[in-house]
Protein backbone atom coordinates (compact mmCIF):
# COMPACT_ATOMS: atom_id res chain seq x y z
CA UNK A 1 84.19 86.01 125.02
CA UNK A 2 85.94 82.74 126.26
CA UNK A 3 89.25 82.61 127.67
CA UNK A 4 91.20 81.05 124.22
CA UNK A 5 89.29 83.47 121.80
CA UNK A 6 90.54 86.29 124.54
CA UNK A 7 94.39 84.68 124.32
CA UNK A 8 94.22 84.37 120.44
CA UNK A 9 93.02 87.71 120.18
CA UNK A 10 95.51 89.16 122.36
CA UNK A 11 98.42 87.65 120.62
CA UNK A 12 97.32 88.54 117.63
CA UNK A 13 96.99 92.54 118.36
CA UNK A 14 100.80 91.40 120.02
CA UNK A 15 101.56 90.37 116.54
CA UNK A 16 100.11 93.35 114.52
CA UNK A 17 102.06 95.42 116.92
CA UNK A 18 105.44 93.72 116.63
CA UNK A 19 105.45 93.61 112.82
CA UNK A 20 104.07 97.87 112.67
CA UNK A 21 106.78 98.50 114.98
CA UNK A 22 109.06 96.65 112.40
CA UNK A 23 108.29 98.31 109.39
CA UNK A 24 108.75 101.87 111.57
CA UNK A 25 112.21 100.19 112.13
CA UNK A 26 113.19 99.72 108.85
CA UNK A 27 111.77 103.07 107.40
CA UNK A 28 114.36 104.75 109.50
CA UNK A 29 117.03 104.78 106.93
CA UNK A 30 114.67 105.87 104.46
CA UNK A 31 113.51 109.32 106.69
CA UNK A 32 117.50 109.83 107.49
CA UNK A 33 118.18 110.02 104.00
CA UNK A 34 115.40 112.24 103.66
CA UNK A 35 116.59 114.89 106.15
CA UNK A 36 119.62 115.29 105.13
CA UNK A 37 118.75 115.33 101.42
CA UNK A 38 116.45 118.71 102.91
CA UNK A 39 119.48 120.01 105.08
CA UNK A 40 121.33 122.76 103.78
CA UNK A 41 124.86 121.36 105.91
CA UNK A 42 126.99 119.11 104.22
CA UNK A 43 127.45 116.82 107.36
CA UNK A 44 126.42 112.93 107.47
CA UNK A 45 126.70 112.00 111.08
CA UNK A 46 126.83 114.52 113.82
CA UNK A 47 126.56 114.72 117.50
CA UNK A 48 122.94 117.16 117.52
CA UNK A 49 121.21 115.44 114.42
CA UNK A 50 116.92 115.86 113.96
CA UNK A 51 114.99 114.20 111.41
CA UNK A 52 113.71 117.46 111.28
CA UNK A 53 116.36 119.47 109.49
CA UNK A 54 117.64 123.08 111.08
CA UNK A 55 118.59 124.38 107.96
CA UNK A 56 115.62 123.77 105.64
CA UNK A 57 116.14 123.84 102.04
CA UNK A 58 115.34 122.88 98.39
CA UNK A 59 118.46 123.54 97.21
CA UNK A 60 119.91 119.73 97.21
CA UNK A 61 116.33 118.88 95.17
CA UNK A 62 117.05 121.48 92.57
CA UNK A 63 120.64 120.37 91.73
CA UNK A 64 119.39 116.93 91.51
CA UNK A 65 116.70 118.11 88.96
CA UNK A 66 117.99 120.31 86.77
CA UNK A 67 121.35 118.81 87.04
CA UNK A 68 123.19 117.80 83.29
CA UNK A 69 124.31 114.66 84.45
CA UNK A 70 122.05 113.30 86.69
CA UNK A 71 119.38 113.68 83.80
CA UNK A 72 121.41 111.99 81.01
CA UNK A 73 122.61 109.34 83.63
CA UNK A 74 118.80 108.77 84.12
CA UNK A 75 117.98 108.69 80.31
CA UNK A 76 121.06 105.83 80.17
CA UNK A 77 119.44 104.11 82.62
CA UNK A 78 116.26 103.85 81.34
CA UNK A 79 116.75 103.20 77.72
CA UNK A 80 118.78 100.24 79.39
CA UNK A 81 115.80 99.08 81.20
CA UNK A 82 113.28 99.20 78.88
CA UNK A 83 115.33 97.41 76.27
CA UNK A 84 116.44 94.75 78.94
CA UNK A 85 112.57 94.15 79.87
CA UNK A 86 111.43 93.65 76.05
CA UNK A 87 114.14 91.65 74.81
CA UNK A 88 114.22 89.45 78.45
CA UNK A 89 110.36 88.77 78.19
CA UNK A 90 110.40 88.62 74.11
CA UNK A 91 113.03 85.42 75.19
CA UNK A 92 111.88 84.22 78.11
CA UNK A 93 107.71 84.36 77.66
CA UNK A 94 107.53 81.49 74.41
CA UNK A 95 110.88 79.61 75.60
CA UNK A 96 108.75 79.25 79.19
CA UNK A 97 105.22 77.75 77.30
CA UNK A 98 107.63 75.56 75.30
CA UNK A 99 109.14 74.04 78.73
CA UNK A 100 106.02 73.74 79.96
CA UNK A 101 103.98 72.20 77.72
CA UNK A 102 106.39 70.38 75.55
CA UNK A 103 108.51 66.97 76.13
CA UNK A 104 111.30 66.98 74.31
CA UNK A 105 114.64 65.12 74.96
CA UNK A 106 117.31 67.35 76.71
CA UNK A 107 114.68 69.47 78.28
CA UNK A 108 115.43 68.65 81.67
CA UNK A 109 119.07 68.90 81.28
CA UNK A 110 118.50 72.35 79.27
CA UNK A 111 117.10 73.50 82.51
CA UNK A 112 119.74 72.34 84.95
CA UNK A 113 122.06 73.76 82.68
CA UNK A 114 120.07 77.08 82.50
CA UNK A 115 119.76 77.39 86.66
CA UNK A 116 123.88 76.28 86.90
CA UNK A 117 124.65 79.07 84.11
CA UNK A 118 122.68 81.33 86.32
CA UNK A 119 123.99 80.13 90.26
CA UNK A 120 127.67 81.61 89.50
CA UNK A 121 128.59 85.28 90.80
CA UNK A 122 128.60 87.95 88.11
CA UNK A 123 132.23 88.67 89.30
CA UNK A 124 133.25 85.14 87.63
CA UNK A 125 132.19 85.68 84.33
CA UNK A 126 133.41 89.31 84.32
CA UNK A 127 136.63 88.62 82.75
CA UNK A 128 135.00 86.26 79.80
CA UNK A 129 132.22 88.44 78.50
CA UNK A 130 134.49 91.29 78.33
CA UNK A 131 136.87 88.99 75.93
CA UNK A 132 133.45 88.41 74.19
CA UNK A 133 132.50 91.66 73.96
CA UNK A 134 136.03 93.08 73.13
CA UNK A 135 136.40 91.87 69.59
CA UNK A 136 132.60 92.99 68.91
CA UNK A 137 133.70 96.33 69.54
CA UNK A 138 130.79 96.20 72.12
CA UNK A 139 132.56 97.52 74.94
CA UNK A 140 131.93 101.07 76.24
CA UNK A 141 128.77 100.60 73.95
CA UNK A 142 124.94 100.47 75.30
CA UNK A 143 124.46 97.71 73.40
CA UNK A 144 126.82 95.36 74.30
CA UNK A 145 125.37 96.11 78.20
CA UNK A 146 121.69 95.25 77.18
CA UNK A 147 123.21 91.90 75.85
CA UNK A 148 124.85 91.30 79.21
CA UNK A 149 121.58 92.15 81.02
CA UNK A 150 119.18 90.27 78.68
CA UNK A 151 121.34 87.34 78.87
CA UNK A 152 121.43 87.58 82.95
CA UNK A 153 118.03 88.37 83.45
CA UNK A 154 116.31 85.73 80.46
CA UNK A 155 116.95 82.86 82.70
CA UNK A 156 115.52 84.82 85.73
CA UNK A 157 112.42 85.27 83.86
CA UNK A 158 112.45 82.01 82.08
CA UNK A 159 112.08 80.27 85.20
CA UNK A 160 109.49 82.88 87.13
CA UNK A 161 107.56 82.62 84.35
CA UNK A 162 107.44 78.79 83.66
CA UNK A 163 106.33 78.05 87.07
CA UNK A 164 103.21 79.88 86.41
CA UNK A 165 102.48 78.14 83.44
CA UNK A 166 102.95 74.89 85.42
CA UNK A 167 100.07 76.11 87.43
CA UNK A 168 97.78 76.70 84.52
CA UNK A 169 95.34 73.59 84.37
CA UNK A 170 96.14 72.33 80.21
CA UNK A 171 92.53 71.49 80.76
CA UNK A 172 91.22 74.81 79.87
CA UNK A 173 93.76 74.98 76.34
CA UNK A 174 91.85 71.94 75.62
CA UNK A 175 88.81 73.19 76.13
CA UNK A 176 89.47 75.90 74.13
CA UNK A 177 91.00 73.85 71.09
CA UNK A 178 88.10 71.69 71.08
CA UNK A 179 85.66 75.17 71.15
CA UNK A 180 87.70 75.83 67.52
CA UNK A 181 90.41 77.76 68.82
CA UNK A 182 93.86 77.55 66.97
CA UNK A 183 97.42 77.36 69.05
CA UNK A 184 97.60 81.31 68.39
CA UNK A 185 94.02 81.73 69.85
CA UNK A 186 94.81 79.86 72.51
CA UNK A 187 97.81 81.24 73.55
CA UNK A 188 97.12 85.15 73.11
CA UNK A 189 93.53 85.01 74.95
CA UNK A 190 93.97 82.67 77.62
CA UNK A 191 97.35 81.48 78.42
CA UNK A 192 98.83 85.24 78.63
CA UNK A 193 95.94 87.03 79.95
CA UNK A 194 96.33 84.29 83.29
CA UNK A 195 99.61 84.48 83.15
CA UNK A 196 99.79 88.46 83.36
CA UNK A 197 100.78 88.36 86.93
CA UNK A 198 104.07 86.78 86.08
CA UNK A 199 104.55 88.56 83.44
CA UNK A 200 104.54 92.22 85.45
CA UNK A 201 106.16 90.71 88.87
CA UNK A 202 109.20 88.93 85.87
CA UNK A 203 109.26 92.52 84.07
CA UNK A 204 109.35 94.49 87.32
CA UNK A 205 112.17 92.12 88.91
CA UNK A 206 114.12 93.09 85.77
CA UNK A 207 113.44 96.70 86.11
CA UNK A 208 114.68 96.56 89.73
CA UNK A 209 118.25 94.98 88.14
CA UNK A 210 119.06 96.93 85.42
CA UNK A 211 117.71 99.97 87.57
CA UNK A 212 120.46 99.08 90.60
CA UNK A 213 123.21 97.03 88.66
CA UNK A 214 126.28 98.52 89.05
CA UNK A 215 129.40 96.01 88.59
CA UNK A 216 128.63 95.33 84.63
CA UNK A 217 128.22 99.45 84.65
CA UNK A 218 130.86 100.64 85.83
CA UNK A 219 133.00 97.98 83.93
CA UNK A 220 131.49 97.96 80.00
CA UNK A 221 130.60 101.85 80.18
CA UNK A 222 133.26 104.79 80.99
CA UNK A 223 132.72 108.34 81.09
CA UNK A 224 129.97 110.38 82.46
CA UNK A 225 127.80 111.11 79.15
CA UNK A 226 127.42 106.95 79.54
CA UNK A 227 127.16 106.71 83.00
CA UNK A 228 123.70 104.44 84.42
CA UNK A 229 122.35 105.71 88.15
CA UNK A 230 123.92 103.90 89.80
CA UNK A 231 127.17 104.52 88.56
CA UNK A 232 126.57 108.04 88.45
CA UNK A 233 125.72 108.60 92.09
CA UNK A 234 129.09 106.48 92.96
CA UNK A 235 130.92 109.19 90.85
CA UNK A 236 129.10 111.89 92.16
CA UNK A 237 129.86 111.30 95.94
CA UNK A 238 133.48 109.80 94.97
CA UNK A 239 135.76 113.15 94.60
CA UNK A 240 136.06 115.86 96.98
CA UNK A 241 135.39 118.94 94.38
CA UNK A 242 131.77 117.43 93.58
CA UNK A 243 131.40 115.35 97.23
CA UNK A 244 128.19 116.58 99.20
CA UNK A 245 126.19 113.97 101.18
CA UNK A 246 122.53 116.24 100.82
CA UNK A 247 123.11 116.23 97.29
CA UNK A 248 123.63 112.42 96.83
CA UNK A 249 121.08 111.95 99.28
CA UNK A 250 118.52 113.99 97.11
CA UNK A 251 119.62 112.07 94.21
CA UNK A 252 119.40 108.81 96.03
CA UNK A 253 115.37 109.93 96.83
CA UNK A 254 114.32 111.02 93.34
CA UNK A 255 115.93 107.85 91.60
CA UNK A 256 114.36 105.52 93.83
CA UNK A 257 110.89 107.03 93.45
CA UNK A 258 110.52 105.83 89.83
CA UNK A 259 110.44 102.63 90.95
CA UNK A 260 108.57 103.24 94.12
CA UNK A 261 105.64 103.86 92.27
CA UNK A 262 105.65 101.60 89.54
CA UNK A 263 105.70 98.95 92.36
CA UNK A 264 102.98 100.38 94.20
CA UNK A 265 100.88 100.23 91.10
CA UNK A 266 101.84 96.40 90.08
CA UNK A 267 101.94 95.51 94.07
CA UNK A 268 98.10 93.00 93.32
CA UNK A 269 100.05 91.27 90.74
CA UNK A 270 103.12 90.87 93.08
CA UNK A 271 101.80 87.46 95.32
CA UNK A 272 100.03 86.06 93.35
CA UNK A 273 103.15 86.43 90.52
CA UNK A 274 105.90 85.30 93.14
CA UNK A 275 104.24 82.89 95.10
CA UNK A 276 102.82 81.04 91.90
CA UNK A 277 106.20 81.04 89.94
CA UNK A 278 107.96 79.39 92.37
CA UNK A 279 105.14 76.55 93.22
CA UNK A 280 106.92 74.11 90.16
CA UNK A 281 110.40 73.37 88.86
């Protein structure tokens, strides 16, 4: 082996190394909130901690699962999601194609407009939807929520979405049209089927929202029967009476793992999806 194959060898098992070592790092949060979601102590931080708890138990688990509240804040939470991912992707898919494919005056200002709309904190526009919403008598109400996600997250996905179809050569539509395939044809069973990966990475980026969103939450929807997760597990470690740090942690683990493993089982779609979408404006 020569002497530069040697070097480039060598810095890349330095590399490997380095970035294994980082990922250890950054799992380290992840295993603390693990013990003490399996320690039967109600202590965060102390002097003789082990990732290995001393005082072993289930108990945290079992509150977290057969819990009233945690389950209906979980329901909440995912009727919000599901509806947030149909109705954003229902908008966002067609309106995409059209901006892609089309010419049409305005469309380039429609899309600065849509990525300005979009740039400004949620905190800002706090104060006007809720004088939208008021009136509506959509406040406190799942449904007014849903319109503040869907409305947040359509541009998200309209964008994502429409740089993939940038990347889709028109050639092939063409070829299809001139094969005898109509505009529906042509859309339905070979413009989505390649676009699929930015269709799942755009849905599961708008799970990941709704699933952690927490200012809108806490502001359109009061009470605990309405409560999403992560207003919920704010509540739950916010009083005294009901404070206990294994507990929260416990609930911290099991709502995360939804989501853990429906982005292990879209993670092929996920460079191809992100890396494409963002390739055109």
């Amino acid at each position: 082996m020569s002497k530069k194959k040697w070097k480039e060898r060598l810095s890349l098992t330095a590399l490997n190394v380095f970035f294994i070592a980082l990922c250890f790092a950054t799992l380290i949060p992840i295993l603390y909130a693990v013990s003490v979601s399996l320690n039967g102590q109600n202590s965060l931080l102390s002097s003789d901690f082990s990732f290995i708890p001393k005082n072993f138990t289930l108990d945290n688990y079992r509150a977290v699962l057969f819990g009233e509240d945690i389950m209906t804040w979980f329901k909440n939470t995912v009727i919000l999601a599901a509806v947030t991912v149909t109705l954003s992707l229902a908008v966002a898919v067609p309106a995409a194609y059209c901006f892609s494919r089309r010419r049409f005056p305005g469309r380039r200002a429609i899309l600065k407009c849509l990525v300005l709309l979009n740039s400004f904190p949620a905190v800002l526009s706090m104060f006007a939807i809720y004088r939208l919403l008021r009136p509506m008598g959509l406040v406190n109400s799942r449904v007014g929520l849903i319109l503040v996600y869907t409305g947040t997250m359509a541009v998200f996905s309209l964008w994502n979405t429409k740089g993939y179809f940038d990347t889709i050569p028109v050639e092939i539509e063409e070829a299809a049209r001139m094969d005898g395939a109509s505009d529906m044809q042509v859309v339905v069973r070979i413009v989505m089927p390649l676009a699929k990966p930015s269709i799942v990475v755009t849905a599961l980026m708008v799970l990941i929202y709704v699933w952690n969103e927490y200012i809108y939450a806490t502001t359109f929807l009061t009470g605990e029967a309405n409560y999403t997760l992560a207003a919920g597990l704010n509540a739950l470690q916010a009083t005294e009476m009901t404070g206990s740090w294994p507990v929260f942690a416990a609930a911290s683990i099991v709502v995360s793992l939804p989501v853990l493993v429906i982005f292990f089982l879209c993670q092929k779609h996920m460079t191809s999806g992100l890396t494409a979408g963002g390739v055109k404006g």
